[in-house]
Protein backbone atom coordinates (compact mmCIF):
# COMPACT_ATOMS: atom_id res chain seq x y z
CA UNK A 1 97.23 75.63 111.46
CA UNK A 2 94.12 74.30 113.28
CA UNK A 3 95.26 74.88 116.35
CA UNK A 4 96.60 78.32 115.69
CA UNK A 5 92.98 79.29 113.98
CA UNK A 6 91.17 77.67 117.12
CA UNK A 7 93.41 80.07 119.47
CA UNK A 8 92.21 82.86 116.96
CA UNK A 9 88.73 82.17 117.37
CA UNK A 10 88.53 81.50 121.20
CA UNK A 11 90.65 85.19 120.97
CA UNK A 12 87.86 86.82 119.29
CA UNK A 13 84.82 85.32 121.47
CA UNK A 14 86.87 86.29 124.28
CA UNK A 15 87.04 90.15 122.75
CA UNK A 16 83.10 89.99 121.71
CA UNK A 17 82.42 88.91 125.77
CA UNK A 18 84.27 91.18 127.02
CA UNK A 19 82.77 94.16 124.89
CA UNK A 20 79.24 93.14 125.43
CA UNK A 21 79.95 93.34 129.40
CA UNK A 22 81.23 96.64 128.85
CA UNK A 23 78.27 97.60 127.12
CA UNK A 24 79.76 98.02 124.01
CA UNK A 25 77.94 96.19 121.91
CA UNK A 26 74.34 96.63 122.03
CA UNK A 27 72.10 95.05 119.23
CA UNK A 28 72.81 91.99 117.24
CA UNK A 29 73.49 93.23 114.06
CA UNK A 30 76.61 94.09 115.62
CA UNK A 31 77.75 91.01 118.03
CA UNK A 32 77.57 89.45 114.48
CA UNK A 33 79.69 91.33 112.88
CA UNK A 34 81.98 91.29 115.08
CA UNK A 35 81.94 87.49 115.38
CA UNK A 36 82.62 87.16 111.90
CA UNK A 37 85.45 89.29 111.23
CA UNK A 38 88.90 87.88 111.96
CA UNK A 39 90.56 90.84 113.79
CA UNK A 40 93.84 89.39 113.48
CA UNK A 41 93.82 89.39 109.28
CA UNK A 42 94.35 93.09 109.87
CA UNK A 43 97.70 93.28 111.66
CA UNK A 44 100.90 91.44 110.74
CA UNK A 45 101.58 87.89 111.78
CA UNK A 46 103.90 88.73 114.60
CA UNK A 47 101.17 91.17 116.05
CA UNK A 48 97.77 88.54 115.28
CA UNK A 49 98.13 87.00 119.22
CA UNK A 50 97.39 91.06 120.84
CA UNK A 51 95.17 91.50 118.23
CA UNK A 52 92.04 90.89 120.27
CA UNK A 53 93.43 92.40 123.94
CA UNK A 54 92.26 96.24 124.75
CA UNK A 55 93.64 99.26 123.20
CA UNK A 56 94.82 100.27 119.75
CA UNK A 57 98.32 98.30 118.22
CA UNK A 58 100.60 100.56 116.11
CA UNK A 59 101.26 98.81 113.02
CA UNK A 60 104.47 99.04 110.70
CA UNK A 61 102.28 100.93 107.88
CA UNK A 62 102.66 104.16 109.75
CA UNK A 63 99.01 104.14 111.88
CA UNK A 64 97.60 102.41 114.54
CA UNK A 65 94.46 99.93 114.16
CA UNK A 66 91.81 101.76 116.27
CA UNK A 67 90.83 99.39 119.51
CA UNK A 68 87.88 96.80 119.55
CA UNK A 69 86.47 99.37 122.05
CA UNK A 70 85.85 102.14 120.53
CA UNK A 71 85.04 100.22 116.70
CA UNK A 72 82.25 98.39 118.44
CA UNK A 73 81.06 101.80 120.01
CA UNK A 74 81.49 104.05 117.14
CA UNK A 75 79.64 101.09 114.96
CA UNK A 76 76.72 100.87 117.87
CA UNK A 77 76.15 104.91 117.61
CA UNK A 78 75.57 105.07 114.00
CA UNK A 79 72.70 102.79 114.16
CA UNK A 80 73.90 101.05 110.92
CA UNK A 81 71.46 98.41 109.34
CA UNK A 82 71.28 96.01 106.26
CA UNK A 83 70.60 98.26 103.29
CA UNK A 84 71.91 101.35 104.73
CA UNK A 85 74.76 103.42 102.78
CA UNK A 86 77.93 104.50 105.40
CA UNK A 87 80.90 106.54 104.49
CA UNK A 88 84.08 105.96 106.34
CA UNK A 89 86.93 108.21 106.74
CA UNK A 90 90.18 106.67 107.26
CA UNK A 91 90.17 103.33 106.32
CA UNK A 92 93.52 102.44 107.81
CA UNK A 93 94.20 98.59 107.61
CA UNK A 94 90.54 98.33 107.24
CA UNK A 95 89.06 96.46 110.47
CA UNK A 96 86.43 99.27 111.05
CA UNK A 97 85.02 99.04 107.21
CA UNK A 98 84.63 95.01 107.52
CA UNK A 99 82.62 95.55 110.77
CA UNK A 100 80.63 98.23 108.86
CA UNK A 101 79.86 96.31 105.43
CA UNK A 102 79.05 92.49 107.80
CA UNK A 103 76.46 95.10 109.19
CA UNK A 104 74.43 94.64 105.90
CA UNK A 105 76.02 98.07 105.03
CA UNK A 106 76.83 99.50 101.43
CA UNK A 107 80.00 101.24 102.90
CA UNK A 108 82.57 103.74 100.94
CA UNK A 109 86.01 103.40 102.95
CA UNK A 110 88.49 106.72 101.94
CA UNK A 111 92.17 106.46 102.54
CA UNK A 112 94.31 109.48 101.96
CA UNK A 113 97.81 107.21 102.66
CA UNK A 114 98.21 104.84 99.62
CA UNK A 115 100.44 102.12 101.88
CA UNK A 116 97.45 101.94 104.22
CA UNK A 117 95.35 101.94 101.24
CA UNK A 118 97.30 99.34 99.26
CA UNK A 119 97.29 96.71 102.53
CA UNK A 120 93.32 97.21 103.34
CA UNK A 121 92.55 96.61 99.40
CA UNK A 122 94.90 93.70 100.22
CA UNK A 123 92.92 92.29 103.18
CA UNK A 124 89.88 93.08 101.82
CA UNK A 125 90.50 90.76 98.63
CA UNK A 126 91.30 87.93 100.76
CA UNK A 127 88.29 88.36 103.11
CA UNK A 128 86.32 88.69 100.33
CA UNK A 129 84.09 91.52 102.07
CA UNK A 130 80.84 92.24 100.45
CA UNK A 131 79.78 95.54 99.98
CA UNK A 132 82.88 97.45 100.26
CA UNK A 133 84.47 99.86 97.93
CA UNK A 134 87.50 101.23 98.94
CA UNK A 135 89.07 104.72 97.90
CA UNK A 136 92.62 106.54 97.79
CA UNK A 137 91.91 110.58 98.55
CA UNK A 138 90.86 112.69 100.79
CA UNK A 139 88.53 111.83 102.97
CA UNK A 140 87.50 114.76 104.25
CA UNK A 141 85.62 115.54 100.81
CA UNK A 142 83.41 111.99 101.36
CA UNK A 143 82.40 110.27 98.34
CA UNK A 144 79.58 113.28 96.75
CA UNK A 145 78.55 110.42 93.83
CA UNK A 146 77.80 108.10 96.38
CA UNK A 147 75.57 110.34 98.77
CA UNK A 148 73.52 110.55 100.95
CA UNK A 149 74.67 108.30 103.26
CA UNK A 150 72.50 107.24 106.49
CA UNK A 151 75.83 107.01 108.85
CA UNK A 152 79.46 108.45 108.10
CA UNK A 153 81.72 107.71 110.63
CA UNK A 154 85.50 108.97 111.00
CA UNK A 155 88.35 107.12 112.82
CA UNK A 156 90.60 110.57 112.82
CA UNK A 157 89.63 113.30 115.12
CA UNK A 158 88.80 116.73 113.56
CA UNK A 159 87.67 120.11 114.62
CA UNK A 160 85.30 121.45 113.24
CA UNK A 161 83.43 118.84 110.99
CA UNK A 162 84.23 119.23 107.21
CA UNK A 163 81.54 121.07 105.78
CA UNK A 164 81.25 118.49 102.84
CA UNK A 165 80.67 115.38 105.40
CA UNK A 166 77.63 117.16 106.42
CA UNK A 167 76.44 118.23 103.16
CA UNK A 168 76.30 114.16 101.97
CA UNK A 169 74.22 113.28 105.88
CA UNK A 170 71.28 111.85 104.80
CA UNK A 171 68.26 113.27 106.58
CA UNK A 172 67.69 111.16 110.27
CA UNK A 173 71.44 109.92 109.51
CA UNK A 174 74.12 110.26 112.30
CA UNK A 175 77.58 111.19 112.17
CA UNK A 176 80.13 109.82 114.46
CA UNK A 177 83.68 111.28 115.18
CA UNK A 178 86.28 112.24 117.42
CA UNK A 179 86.24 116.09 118.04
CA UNK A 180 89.25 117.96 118.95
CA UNK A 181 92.70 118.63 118.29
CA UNK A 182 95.41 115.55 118.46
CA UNK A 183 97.99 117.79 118.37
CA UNK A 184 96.38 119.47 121.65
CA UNK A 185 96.52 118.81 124.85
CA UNK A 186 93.17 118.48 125.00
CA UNK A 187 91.18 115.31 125.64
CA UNK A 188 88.95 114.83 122.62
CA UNK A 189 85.35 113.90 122.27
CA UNK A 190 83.65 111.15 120.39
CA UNK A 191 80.89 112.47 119.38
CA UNK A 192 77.27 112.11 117.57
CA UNK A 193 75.81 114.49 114.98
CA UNK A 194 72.30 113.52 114.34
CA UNK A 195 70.12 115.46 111.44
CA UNK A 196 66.66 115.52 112.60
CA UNK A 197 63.71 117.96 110.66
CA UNK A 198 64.67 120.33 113.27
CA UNK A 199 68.17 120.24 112.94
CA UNK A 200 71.57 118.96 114.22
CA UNK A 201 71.11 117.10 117.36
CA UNK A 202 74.72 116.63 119.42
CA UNK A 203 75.65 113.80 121.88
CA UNK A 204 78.69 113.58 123.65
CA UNK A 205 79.65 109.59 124.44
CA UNK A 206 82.83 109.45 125.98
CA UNK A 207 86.47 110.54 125.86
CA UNK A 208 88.52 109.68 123.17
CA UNK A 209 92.03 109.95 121.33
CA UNK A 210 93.10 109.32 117.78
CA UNK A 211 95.00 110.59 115.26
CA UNK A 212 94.28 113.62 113.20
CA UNK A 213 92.48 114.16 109.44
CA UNK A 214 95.12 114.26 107.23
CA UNK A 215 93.22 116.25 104.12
């Protein structure tokens, strides 16, 4: 068991190096999190020694765990800090939310497939992650008794934003998501929605794929 948890953790400084060459990872706040969440506790046993390599894994619970890439880039554009409230849409097994809440987040994680659900609130128990609440619905309504929020960020791609994400933006927060159609054939776009005093400010970051809203 030692060994096997030593593997694990030379596996995850591996990942963290090889994100912060990439320029992934930008700040702190961030390498830590990332340091102190066991990727591998969110993808069965057989799965735990690709758990750290590039790309996404598809998982037996019907969705694939979105890559290390794109978390710690998605995580670095919001700009989340200790204190700060984040919504999450699409929890999936939950790898994204635990990077989120060891940020010093407050996070709301929504879920609209209960078996997803069911194994995150699993995980999460285990881990023990602070800060995290984690809900069955539809995501694409956010969490309205829990806003504003200074960062929501989405791990399914949509087109055009839900009108009720942007209602619950905090002003100066940031939005991050995947824009466009997965069921396209059209490259999406993962994307930042800023709300300034003068309005919504857009950045493009890079090309992306995931899987669609499901709302």
């Amino acid at each position: 068991m030692a060994l096997r948890s030593e593997h694990m953790l030379r596996a995850r400084l591996s990942m963290v190096a090889r994100l912060l060459r990439e320029g992934r990872i930008e700040d702190w706040t961030v390498l830590r999190a990332f340091l102190r969440v066991p990727r591998q506790a969110f993808v069965p046993p057989e799965l735990a020694r690709a758990a750290h390599g590039p790309g996404a894994l598809d998982l037996p619970w019907g969705q694939p765990i979105t890559c290390p890439e794109f978390v710690a880039t998605m995580v670095t554009a919001a700009r989340v800090g200790a204190g700060y409230r984040v919504l999450e849409v699409g929890t999936g097994t939950g790898y994204q939310a635990a990077i989120l809440a060891r940020c010093g987040a407050e996070v709301v994680s929504i879920e609209v497939r209960e078996a997803l659900h069911t194994q995150a609130a699993r995980i999460h128990a285990e881990l023990q992650t602070p800060g995290l609440e984690l809900r069955l619905g539809d995501g694409a309504l956010g969490a309205p008794d829990r806003a504003p929020f200074n960062a929501i960020v989405l791990g399914c791609a949509v087109d055009p934003l839900p009108p009720a994400l942007l209602a619950q933006l905090a002003p100066g927060g940031r939005v991050v998501f995947p824009e466009g159609d997965a069921n396209g054939d059209r490259l999406q776009t993962l994307v930042v929605l800023e709300n300034t005093p003068t309005g919504l400010v857009r950045e493009a970051l890079r090309a992306a794929w995931f899987v669609p809203l499901v709302s």
